[in-house]
C-alpha atoms as a PDB file:
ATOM      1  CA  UNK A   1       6.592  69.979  65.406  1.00  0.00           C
ATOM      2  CA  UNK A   2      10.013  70.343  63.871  1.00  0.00           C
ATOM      3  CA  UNK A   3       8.485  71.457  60.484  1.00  0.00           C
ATOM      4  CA  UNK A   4       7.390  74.818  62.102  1.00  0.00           C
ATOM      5  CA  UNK A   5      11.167  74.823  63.130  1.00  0.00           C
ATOM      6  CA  UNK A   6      12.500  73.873  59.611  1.00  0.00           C
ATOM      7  CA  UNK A   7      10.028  77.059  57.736  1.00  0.00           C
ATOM      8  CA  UNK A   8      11.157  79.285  60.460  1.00  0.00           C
ATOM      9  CA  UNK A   9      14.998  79.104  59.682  1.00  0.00           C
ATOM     10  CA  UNK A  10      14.738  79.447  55.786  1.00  0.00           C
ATOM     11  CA  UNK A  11      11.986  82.659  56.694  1.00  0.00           C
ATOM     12  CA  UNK A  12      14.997  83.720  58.889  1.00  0.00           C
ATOM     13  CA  UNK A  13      18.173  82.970  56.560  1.00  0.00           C
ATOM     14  CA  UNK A  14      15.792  85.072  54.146  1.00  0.00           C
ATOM     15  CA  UNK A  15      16.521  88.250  55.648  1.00  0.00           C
ATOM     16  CA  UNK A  16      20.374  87.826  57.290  1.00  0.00           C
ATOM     17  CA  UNK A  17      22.406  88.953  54.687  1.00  0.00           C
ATOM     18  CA  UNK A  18      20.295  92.208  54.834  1.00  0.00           C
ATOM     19  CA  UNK A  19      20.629  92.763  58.617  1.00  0.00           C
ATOM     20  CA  UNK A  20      24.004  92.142  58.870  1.00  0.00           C
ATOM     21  CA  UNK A  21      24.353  94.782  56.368  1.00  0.00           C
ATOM     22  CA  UNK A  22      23.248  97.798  58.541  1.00  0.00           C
ATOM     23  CA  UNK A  23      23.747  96.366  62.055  1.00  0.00           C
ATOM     24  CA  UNK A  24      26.965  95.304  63.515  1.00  0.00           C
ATOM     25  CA  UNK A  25      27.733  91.853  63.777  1.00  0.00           C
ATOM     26  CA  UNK A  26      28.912  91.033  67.151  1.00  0.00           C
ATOM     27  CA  UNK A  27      26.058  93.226  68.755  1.00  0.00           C
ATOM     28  CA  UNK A  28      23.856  91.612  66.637  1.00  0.00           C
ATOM     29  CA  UNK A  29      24.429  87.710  67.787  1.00  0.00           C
ATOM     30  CA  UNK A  30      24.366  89.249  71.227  1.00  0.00           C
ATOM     31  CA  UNK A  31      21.119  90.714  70.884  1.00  0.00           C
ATOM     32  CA  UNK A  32      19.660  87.490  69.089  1.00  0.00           C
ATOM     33  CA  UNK A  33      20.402  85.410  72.186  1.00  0.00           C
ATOM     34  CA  UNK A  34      17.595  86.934  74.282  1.00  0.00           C
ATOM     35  CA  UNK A  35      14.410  86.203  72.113  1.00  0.00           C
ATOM     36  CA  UNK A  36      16.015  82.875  71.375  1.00  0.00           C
ATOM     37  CA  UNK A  37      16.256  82.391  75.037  1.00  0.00           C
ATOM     38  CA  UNK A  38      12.763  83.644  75.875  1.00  0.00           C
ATOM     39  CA  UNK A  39      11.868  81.077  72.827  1.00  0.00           C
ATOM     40  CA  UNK A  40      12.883  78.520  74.923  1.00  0.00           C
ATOM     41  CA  UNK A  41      11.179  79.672  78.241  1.00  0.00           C
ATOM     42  CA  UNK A  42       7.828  79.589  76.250  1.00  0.00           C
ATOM     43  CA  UNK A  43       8.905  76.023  75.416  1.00  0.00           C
ATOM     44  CA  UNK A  44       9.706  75.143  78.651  1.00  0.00           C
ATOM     45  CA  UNK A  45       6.975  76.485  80.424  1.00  0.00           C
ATOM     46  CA  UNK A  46       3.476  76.661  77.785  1.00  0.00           C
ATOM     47  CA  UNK A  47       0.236  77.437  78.856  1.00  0.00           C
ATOM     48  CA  UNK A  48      -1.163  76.205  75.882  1.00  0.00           C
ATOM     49  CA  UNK A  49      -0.330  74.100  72.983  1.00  0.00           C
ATOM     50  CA  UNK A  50      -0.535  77.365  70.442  1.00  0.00           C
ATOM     51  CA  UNK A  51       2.557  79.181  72.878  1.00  0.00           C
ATOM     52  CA  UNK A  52       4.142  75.833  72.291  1.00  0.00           C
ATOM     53  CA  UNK A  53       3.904  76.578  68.258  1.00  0.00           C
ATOM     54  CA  UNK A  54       4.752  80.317  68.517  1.00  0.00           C
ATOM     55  CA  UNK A  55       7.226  79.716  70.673  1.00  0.00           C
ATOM     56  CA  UNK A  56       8.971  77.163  68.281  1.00  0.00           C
ATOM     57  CA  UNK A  57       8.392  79.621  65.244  1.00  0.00           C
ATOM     58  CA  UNK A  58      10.046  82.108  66.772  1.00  0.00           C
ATOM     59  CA  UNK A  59      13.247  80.207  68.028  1.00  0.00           C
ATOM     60  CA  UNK A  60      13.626  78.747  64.283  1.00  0.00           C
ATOM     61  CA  UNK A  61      13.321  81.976  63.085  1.00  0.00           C
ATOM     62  CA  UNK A  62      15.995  83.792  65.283  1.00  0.00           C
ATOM     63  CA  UNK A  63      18.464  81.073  64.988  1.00  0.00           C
ATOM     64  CA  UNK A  64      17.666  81.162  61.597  1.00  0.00           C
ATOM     65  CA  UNK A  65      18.985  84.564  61.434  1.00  0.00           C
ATOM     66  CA  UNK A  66      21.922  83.985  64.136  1.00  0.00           C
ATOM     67  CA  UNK A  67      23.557  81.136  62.233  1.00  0.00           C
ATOM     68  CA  UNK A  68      24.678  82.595  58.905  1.00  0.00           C
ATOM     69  CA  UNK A  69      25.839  85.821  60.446  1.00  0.00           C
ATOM     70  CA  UNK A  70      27.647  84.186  63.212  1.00  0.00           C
ATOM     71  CA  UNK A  71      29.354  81.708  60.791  1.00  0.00           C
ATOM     72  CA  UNK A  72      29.967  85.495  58.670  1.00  0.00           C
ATOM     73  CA  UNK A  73      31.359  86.687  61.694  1.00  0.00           C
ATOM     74  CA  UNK A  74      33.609  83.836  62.942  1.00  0.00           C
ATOM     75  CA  UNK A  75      35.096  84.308  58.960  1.00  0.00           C
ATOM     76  CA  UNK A  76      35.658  88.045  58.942  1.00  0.00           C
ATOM     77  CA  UNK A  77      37.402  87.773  62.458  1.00  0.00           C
ATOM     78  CA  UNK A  78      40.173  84.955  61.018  1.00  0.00           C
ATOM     79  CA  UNK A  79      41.126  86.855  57.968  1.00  0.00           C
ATOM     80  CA  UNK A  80      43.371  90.676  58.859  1.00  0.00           C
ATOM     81  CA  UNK A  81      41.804  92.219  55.712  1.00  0.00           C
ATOM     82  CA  UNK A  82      38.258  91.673  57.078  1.00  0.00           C
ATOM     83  CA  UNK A  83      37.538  91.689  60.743  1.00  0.00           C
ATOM     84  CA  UNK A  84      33.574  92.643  61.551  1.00  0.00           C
ATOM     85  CA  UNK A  85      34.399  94.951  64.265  1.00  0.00           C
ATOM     86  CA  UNK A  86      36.861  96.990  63.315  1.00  0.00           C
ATOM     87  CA  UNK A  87      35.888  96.788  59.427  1.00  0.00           C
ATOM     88  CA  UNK A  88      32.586  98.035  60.700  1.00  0.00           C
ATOM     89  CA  UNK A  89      33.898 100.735  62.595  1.00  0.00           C
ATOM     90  CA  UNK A  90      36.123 102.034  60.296  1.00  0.00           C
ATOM     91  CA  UNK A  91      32.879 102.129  57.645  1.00  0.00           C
ATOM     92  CA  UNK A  92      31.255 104.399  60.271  1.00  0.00           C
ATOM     93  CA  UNK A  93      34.828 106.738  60.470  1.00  0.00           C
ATOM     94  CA  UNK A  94      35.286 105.466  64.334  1.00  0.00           C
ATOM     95  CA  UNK A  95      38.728 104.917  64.127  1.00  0.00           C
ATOM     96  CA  UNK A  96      39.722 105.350  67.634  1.00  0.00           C
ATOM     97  CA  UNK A  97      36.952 102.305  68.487  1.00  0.00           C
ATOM     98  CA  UNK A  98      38.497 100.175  65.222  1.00  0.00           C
ATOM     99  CA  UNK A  99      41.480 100.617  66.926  1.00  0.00           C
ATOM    100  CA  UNK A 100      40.892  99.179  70.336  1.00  0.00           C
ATOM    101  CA  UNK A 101      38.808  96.376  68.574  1.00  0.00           C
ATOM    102  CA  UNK A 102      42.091  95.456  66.828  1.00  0.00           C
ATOM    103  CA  UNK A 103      43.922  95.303  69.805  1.00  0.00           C
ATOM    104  CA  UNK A 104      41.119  93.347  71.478  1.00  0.00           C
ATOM    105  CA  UNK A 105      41.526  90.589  68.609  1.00  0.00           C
ATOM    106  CA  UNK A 106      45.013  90.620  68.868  1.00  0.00           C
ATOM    107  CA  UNK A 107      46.161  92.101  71.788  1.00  0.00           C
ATOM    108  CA  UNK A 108      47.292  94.974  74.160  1.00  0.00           C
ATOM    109  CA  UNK A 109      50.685  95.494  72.724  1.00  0.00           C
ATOM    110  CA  UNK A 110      50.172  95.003  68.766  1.00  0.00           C
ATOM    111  CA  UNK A 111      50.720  97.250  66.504  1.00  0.00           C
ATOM    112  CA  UNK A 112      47.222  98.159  64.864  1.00  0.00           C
ATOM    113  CA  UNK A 113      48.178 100.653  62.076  1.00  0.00           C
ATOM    114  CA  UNK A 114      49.741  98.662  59.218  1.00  0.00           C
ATOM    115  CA  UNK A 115      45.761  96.572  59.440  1.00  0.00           C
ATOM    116  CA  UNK A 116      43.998  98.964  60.351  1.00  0.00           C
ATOM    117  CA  UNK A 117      45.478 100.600  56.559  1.00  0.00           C
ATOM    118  CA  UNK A 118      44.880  97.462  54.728  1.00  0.00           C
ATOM    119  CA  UNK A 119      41.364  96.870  56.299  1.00  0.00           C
ATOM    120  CA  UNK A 120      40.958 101.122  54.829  1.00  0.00           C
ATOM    121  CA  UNK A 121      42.520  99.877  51.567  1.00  0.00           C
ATOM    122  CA  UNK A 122      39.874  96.848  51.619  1.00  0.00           C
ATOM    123  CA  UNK A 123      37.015  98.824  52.375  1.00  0.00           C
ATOM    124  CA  UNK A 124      37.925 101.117  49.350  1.00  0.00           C
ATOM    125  CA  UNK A 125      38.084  98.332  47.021  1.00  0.00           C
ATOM    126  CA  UNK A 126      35.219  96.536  48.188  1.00  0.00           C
ATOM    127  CA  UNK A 127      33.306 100.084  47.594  1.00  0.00           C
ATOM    128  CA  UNK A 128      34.487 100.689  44.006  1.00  0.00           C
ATOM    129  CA  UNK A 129      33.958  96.764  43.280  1.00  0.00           C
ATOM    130  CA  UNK A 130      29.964  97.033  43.199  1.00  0.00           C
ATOM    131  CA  UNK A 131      28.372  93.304  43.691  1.00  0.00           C
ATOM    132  CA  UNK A 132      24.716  92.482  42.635  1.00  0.00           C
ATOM    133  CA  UNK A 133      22.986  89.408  43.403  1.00  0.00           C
ATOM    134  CA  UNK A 134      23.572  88.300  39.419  1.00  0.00           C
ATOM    135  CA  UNK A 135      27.072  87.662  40.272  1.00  0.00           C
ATOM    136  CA  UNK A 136      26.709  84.353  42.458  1.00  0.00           C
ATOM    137  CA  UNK A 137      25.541  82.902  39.101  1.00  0.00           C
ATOM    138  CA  UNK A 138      28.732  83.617  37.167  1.00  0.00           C
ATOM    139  CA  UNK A 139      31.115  80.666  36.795  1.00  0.00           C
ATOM    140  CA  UNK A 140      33.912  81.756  39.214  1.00  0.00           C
ATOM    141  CA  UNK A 141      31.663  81.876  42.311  1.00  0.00           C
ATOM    142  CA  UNK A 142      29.116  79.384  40.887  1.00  0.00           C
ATOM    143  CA  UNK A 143      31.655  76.661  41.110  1.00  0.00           C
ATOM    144  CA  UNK A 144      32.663  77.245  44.755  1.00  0.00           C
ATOM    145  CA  UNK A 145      28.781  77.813  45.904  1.00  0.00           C
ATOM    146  CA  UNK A 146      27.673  74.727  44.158  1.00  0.00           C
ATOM    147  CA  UNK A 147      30.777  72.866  45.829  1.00  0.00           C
ATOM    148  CA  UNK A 148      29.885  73.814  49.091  1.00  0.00           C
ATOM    149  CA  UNK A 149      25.786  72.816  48.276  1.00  0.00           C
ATOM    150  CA  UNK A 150      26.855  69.382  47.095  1.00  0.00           C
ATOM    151  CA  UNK A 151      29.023  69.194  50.705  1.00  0.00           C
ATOM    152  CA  UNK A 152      25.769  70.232  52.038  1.00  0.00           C
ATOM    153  CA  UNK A 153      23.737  67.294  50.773  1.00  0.00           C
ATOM    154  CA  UNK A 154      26.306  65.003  51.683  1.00  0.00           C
ATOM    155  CA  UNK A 155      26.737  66.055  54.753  1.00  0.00           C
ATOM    156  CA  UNK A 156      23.167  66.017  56.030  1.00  0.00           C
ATOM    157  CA  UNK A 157      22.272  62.624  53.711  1.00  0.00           C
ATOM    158  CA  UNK A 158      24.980  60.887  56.043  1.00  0.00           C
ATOM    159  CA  UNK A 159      21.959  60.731  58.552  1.00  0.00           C
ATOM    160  CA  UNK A 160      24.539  62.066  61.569  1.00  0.00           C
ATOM    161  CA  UNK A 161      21.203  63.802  63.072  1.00  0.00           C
ATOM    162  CA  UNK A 162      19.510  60.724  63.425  1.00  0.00           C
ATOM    163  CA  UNK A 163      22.102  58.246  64.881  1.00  0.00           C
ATOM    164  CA  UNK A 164      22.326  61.222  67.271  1.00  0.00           C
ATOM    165  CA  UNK A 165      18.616  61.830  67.950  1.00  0.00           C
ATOM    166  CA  UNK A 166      18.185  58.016  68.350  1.00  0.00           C
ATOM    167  CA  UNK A 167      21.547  56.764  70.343  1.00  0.00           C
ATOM    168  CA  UNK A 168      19.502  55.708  73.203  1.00  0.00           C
ATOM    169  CA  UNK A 169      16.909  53.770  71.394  1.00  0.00           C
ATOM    170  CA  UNK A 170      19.752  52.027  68.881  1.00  0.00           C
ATOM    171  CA  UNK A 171      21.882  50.728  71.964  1.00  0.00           C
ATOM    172  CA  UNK A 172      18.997  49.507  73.563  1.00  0.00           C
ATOM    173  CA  UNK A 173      18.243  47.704  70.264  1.00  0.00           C
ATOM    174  CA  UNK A 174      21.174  46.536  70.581  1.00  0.00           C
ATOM    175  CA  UNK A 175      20.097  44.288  73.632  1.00  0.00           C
ATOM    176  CA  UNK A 176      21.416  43.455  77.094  1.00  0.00           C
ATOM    177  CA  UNK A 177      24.842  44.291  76.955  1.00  0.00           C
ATOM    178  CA  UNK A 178      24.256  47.944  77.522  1.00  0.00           C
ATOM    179  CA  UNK A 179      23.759  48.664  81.379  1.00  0.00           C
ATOM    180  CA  UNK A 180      22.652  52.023  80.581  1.00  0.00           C
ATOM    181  CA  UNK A 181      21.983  53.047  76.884  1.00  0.00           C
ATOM    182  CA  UNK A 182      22.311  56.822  78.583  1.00  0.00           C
ATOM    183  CA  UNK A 183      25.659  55.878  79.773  1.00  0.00           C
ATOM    184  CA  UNK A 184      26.631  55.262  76.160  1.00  0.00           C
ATOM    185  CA  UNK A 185      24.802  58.098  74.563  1.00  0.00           C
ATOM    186  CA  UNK A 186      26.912  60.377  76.813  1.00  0.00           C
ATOM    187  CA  UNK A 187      29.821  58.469  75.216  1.00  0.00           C
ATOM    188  CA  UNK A 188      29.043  59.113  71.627  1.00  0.00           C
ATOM    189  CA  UNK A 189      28.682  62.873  72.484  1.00  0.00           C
ATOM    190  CA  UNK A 190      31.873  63.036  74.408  1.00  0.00           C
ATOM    191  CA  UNK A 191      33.835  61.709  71.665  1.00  0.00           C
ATOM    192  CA  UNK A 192      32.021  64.324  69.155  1.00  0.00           C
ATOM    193  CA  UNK A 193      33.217  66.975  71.494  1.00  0.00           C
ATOM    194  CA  UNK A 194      37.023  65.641  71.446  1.00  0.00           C
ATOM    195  CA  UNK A 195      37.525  64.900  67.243  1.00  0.00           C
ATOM    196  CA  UNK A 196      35.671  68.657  66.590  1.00  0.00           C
ATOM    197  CA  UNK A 197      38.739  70.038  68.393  1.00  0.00           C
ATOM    198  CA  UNK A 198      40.524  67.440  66.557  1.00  0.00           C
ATOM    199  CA  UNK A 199      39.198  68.594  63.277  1.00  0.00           C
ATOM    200  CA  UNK A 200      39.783  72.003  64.000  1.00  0.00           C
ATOM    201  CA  UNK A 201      44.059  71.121  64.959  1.00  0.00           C
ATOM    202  CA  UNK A 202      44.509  69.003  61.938  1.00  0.00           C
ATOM    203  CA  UNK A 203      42.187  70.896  59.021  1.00  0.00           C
ATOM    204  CA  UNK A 204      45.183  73.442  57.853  1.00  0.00           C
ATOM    205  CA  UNK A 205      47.820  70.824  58.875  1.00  0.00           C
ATOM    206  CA  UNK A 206      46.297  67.736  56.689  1.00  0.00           C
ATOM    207  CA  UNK A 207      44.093  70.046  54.823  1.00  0.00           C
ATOM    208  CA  UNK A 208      40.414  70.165  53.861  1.00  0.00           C
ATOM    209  CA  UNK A 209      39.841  67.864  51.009  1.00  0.00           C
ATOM    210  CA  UNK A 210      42.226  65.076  52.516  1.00  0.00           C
ATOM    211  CA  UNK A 211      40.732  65.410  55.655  1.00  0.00           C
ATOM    212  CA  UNK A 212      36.567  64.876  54.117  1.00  0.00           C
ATOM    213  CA  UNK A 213      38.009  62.080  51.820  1.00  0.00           C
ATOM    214  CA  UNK A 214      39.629  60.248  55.046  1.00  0.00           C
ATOM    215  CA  UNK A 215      36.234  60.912  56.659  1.00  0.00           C
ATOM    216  CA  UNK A 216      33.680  59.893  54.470  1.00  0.00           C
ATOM    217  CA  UNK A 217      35.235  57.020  53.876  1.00  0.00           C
ATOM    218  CA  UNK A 218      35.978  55.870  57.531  1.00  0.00           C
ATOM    219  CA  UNK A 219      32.006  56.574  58.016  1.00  0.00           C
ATOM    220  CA  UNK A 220      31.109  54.311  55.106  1.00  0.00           C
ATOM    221  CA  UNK A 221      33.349  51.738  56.739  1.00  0.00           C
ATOM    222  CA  UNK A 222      31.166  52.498  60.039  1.00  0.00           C
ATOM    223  CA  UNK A 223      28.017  52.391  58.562  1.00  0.00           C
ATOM    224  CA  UNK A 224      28.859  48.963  56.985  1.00  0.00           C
ATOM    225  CA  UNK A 225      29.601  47.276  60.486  1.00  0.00           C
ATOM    226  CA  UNK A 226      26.647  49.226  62.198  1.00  0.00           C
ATOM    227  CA  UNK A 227      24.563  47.938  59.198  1.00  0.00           C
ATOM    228  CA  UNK A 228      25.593  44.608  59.602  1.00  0.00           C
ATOM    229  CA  UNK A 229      25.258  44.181  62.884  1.00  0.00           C
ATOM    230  CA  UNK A 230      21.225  44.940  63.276  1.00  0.00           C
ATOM    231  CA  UNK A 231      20.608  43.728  60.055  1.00  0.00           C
ATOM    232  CA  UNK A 232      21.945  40.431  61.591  1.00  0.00           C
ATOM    233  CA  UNK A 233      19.634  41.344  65.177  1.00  0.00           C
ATOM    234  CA  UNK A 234      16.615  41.917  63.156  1.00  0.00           C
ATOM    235  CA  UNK A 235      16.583  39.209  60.959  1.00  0.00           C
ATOM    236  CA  UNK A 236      17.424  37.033  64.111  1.00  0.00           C
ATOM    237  CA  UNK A 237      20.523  35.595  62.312  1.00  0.00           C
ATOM    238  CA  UNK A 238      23.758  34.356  64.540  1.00  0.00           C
ATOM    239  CA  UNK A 239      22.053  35.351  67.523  1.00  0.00           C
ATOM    240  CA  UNK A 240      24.086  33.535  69.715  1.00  0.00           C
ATOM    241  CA  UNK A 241      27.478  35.720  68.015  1.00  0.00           C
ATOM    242  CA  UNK A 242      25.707  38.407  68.281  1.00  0.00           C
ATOM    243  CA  UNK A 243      25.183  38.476  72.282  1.00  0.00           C
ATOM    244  CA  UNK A 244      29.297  37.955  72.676  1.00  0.00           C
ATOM    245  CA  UNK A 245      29.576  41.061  69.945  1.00  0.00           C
ATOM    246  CA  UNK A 246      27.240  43.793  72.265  1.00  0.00           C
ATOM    247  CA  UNK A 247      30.052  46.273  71.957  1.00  0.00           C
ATOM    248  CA  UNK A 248      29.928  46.094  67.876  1.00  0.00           C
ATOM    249  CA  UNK A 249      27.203  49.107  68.122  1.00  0.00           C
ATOM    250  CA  UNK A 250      29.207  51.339  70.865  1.00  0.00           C
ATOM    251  CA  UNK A 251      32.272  50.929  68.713  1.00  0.00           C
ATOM    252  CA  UNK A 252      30.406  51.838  65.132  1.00  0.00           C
ATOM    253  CA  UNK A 253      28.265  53.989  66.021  1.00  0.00           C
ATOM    254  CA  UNK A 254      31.373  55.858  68.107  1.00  0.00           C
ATOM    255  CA  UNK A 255      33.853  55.804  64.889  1.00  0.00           C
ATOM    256  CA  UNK A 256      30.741  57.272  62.781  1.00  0.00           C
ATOM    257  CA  UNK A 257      30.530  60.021  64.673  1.00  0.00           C
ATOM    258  CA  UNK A 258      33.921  60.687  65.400  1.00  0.00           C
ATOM    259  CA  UNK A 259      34.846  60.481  61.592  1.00  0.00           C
ATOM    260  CA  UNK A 260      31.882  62.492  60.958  1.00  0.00           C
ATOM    261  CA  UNK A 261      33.317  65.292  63.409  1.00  0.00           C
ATOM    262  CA  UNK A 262      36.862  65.103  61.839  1.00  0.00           C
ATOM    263  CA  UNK A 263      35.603  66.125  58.222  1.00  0.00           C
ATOM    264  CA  UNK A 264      32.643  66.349  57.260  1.00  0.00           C
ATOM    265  CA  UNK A 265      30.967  68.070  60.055  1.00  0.00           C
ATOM    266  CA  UNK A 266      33.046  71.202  60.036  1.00  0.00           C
ATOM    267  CA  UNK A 267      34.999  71.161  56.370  1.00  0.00           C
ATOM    268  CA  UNK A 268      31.408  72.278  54.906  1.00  0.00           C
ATOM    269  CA  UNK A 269      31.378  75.546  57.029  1.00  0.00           C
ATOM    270  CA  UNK A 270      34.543  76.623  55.873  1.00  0.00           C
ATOM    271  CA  UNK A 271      33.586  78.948  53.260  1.00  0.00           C
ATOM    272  CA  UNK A 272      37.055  80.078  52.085  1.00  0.00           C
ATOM    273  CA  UNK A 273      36.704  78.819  48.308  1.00  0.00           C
ATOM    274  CA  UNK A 274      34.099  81.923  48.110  1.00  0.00           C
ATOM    275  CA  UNK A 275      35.109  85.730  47.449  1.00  0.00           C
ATOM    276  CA  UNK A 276      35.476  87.876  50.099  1.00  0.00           C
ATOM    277  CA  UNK A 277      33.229  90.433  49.105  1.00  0.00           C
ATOM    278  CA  UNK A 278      30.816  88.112  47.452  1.00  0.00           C
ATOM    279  CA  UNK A 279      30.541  85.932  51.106  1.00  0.00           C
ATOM    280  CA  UNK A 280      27.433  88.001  52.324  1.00  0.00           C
ATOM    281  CA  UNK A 281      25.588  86.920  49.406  1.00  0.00           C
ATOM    282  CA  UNK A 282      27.246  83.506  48.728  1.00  0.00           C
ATOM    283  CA  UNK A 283      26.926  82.189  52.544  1.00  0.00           C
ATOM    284  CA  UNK A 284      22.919  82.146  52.396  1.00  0.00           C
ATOM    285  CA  UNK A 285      23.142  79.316  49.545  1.00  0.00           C
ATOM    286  CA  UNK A 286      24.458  76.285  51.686  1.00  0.00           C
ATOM    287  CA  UNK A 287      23.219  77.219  54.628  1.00  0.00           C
ATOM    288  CA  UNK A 288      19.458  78.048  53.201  1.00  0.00           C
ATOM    289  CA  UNK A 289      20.381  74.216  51.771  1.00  0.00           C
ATOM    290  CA  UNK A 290      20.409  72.891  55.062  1.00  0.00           C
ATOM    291  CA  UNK A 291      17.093  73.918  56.023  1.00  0.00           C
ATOM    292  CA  UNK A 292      15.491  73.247  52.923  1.00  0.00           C
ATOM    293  CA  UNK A 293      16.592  69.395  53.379  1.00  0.00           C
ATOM    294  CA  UNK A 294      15.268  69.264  56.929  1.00  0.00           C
ATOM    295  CA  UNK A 295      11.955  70.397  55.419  1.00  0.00           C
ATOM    296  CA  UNK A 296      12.550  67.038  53.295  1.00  0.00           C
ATOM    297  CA  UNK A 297      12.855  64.828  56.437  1.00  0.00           C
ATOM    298  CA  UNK A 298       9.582  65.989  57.272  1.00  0.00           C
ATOM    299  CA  UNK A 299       8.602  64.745  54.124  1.00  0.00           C
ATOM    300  CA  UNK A 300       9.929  61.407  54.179  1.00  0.00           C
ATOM    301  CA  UNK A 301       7.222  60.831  56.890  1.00  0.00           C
ATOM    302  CA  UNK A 302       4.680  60.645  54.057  1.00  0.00           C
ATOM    303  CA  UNK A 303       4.226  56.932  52.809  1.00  0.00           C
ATOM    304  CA  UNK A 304       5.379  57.692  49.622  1.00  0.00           C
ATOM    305  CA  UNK A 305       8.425  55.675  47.856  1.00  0.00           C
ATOM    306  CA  UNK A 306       9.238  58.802  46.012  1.00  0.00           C
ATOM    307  CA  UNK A 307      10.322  60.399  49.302  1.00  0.00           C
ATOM    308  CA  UNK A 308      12.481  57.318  51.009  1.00  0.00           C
ATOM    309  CA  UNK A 309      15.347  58.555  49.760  1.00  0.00           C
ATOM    310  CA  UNK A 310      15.327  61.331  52.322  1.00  0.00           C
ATOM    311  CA  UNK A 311      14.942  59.102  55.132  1.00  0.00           C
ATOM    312  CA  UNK A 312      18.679  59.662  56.432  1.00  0.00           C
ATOM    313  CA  UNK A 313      18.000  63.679  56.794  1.00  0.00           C
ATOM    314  CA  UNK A 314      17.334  64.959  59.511  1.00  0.00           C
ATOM    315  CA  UNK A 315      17.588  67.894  61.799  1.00  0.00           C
ATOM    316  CA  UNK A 316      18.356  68.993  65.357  1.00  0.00           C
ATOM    317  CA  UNK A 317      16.218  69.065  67.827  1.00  0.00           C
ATOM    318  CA  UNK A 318      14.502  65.746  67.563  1.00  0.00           C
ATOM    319  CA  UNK A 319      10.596  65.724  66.548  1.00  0.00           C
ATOM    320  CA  UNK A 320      10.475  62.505  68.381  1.00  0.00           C
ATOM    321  CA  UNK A 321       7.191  61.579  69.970  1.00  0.00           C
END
């Protein structure tokens, strides 16, 4: 099921960058949300197993199409050189709407002209600096997309998806101690919730690369104990240590995700190492990465040794069952 998903959102990434070309941005991830929406009404509520399929397709391949441009978006907003709506606007000549966008963004009694001249003075140079799809594969912006690719395997190969996917099936692994694996899968969620706020307070304080170092190396030290611990349960070693240890999973599996949420969840997504005017082309790379290595969870299925290395990829929603 979730391969129809996975082809969907590279078919979709495919044609992003040229969308959000001619079509605003903001009016753009509005309009997305309605077939993605009636995607998931033909989930919900099939009449047949092909509207199941179709229905699937077509969500993949409108979030597939609403990701990049809404991570685009999000980028262009945070920088004063290079916010969608007004930058848009003022491309069209509507000045008087660029305005009140500014003021939207920033509020009712800011002063909008000195921006709106440098966003004028951007679009200028951004016309009279032609790009061409060639240029992503000169060194200066080679070195930041390929950075932000290799964060991209590392980031799915941590196997975050399927500790998620599976939190209700690994606590009740984990045996009796767990009055309600649901209970605890609500846990591990609630504390992703509260370190991706985290992440987002401390990323320009501590800054990027400090923060994904302190990460990835607090989830190693999590995956070791979670390891451990069921490696110990399967092999029916200690058992008796074990039962008076039941918490060992809530606690692991809880610092994984929270040390995945601090760094390495969000640090990937920040795309500021890239050009400006090179992002439209440059932001399809990591994120048609992502979908290209849930396609290679699907193929970890096969039993083939060549493919077990993929075994920790995965992608959300679960094709469980």
């Amino acid at each position: 099921m979730m391969s129809t998903v996975s082809l969907a959102l590279v078919l979709g990434g495919l044609v992003a960058a040229q969308i959000a070309k001619h079509w605003s941005r903001k009016w753009l991830l509005i309009a997305l949300h309605f077939p993605i929406f009636a995607s998931w009404l033909m989930i919900t509520y099939p009449v047949n197993f092909s509207m199941f399929i179709v229905a699937r397709v077509l969500g993949g391949f409108f979030l597939g199409i609403r990701d990049p441009i809404a991570q685009l978006y999000v980028a262009e907003i945070a920088h004063k050189d290079q916010r969608e709506s007004p930058t848009f606007l003022l491309l069209h000549k509507r000045h008087e709407e660029a305005a009140a966008a500014l003021r939207k963004l920033q509020g009712p009694h800011y002063d909008v002209t000195m921006e709106m001249d440098q966003v004028i003075k951007h679009i200028k140079e951004s016309q009279e600096t032609r790009s061409h799809f060639r240029d992503i594969f000169q060194w200066n912006y080679l070195k930041p997309v390929g950075l932000v690719a290799l964060m991209m395997l590392f980031r799915q190969m941590t196997g975050i998806y399927v500790v998620l996917n599976f939190t209700v099936d690994i606590f009740e692994a984990a045996g009796e101690g767990f009055a309600d694996s649901h209970v605890s899968t609500i846990s591990a969620g609630a504390v992703q919730f509260v370190f991706l706020i985290i992440s987002s307070l401390l990323m320009d304080r501590v800054g990027r690369k400090r923060l994904t170092i302190i990460s990835s190396f607090l989830m190693a030290f999590a995956h070791f104990g979670f390891g451990l611990y069921y490696y110990f349960l399967d092999n029916e070693l200690h058992l008796e240590t074990l039962k008076s240890l039941y918490w060992v999973p809530i606690v692991t599996l809880c610092l994984f995700v929270a040390e995945f949420s601090l760094g390495m969840s969000s640090v990937v997504f920040v795309l500021l190492v890239i050009a400006q005017y090179k992002r439209s082309l440059t932001l399809l790379q990591p994120i048609h990465m992502l979908w290209q290595l849930s396609q290679l969870k699907r193929l970890s299925h096969m039993q083939n040794p060549a493919f077990l290395p993929f075994n920790s990829v995965e992608m959300y929603p679960s094709d469980k069952g």
